[in-house]
N, C-alpha and C. Protein backbone atom coordinates (compact mmCIF):
# COMPACT_ATOMS: atom_id res chain seq x y z
N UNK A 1 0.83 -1.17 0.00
CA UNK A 1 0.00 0.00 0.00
C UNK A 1 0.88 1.25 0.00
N UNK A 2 0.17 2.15 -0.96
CA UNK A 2 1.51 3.25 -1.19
C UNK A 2 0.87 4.11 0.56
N UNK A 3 2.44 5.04 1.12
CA UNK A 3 2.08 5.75 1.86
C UNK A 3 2.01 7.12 1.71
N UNK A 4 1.45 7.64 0.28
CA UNK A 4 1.30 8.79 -0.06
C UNK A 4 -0.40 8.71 -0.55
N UNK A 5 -0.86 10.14 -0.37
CA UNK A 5 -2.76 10.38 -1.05
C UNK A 5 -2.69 10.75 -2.44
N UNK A 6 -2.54 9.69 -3.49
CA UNK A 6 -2.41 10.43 -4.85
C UNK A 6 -3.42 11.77 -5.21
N UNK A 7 -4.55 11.55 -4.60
CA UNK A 7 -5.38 12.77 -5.17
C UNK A 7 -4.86 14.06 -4.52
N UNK A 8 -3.99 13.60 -3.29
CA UNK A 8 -3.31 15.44 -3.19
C UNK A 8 -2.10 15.24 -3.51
N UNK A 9 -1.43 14.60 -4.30
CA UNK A 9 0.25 14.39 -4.25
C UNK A 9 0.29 14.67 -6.26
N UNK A 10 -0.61 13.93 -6.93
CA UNK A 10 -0.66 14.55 -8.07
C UNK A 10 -0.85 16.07 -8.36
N UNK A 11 -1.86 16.80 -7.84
CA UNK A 11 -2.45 18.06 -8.47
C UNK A 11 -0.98 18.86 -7.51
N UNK A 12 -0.59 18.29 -6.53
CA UNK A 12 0.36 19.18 -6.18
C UNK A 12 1.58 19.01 -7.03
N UNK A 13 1.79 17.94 -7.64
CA UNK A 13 2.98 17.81 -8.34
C UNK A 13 2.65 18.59 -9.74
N UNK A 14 2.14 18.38 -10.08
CA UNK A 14 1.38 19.62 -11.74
C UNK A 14 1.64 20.79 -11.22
N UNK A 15 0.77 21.05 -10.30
CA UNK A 15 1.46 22.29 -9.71
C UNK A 15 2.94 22.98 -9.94
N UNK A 16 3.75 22.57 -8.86
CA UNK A 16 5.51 22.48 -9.04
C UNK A 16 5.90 22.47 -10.36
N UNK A 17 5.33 21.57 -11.22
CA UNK A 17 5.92 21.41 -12.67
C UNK A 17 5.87 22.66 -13.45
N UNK A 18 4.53 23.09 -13.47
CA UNK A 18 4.29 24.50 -13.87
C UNK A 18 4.85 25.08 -13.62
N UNK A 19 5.06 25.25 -12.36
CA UNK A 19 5.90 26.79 -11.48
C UNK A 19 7.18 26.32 -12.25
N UNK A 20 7.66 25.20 -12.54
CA UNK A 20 9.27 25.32 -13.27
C UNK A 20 8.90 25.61 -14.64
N UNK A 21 7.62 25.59 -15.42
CA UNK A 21 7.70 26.17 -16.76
C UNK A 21 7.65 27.51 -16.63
N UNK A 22 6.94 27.93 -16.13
CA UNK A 22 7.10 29.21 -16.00
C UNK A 22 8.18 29.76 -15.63
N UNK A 23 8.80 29.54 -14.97
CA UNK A 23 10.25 30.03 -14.48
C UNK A 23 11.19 30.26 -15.64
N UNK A 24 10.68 28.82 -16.25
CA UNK A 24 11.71 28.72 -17.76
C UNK A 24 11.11 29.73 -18.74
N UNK A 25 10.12 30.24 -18.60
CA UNK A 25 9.34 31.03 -19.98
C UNK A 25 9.99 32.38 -19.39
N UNK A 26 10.02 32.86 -18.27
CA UNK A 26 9.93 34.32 -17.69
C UNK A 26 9.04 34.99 -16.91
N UNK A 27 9.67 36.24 -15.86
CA UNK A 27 8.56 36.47 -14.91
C UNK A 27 7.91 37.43 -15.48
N UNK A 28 6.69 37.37 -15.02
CA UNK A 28 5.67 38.39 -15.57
C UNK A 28 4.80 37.50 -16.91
N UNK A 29 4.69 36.44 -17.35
CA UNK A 29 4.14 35.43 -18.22
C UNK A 29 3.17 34.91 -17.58
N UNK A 30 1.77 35.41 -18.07
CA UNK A 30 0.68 34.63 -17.61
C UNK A 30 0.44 33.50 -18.59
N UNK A 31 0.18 32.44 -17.42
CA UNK A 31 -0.12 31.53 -17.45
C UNK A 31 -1.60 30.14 -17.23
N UNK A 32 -2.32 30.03 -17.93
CA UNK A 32 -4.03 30.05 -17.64
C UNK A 32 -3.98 27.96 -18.08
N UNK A 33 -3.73 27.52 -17.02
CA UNK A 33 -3.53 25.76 -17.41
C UNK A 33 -5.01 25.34 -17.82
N UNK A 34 -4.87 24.49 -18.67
CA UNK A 34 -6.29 23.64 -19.33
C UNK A 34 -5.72 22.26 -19.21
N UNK A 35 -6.09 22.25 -17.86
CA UNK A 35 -5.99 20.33 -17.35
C UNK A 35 -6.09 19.27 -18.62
N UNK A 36 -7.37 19.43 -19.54
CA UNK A 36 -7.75 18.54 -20.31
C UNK A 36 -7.03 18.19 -21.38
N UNK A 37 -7.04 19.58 -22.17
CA UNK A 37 -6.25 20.10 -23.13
C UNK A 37 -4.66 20.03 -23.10
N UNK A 38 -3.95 20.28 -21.78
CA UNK A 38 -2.91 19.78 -21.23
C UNK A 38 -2.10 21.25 -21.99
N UNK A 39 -2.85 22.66 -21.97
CA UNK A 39 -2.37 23.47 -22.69
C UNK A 39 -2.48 24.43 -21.44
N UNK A 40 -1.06 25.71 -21.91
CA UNK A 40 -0.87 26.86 -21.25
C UNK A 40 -1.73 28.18 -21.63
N UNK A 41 -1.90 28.60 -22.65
CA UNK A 41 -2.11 29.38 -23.33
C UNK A 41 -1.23 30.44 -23.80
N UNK A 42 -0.19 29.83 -23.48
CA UNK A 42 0.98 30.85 -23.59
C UNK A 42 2.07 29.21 -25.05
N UNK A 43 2.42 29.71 -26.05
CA UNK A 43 2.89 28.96 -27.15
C UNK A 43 4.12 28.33 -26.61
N UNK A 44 4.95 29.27 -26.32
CA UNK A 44 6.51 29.13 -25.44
C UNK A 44 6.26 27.61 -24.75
N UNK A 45 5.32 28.43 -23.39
CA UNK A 45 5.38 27.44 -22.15
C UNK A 45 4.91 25.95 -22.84
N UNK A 46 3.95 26.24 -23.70
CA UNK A 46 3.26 24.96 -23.95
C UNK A 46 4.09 23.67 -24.66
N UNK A 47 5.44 24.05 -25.30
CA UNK A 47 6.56 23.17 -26.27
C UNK A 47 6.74 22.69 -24.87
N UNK A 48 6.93 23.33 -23.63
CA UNK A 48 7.79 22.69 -22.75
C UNK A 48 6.74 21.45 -22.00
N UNK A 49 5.29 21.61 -22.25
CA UNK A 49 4.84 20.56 -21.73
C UNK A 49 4.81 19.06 -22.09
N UNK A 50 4.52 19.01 -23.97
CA UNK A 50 4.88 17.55 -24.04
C UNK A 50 6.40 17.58 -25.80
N UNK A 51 7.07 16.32 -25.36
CA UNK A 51 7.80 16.12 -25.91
C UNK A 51 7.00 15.78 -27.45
N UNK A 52 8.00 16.28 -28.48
CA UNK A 52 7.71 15.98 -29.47
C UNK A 52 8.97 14.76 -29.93
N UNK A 53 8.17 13.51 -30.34
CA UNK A 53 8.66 12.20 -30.22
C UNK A 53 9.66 11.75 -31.71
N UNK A 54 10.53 11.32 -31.87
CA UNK A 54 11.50 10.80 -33.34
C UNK A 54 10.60 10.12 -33.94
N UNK A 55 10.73 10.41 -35.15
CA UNK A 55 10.32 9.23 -36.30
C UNK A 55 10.33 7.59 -35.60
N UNK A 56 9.24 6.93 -35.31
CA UNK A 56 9.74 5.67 -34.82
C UNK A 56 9.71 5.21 -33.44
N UNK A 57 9.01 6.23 -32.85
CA UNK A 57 9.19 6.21 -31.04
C UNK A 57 7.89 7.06 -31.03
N UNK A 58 7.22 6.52 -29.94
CA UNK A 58 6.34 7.15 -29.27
C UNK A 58 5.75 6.52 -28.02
N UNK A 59 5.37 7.52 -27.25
CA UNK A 59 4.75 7.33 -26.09
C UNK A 59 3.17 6.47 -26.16
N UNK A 60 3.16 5.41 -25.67
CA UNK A 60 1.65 4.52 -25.22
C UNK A 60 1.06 5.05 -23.93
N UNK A 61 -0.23 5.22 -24.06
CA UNK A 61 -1.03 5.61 -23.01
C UNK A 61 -1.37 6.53 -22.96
């Protein structure tokens, strides 16, 4: 049995992650997250959320 509460240990970890994109984009960059969409609304920040994969490789799931 894990000894962590995923439902508060995830949204807090998204959290943190953000705060490091943003850091990486610059201060003063608003930032408006779309959970679903998995988008910033900002173009910059948003390359940094998912990897764009090689010819031949990709992510399952």
């Amino acid at each position: 049995m894990a000894k962590s509460n995923f439902s508060y240990a995830a949204p807090l970890t998204e959290l943190m992650l953000l705060g490091t994109i943003a850091a990486q984009v610059g201060n003063g960059t608003k930032l408006t997250w779309n959970r679903e969409k998995m988008t910033t609304g900002n173009a910059e920040a948003d390359k940094l959320i998912k990897r764009k994969y090689r010819d031949g490789w990709a992510q399952v799931g």
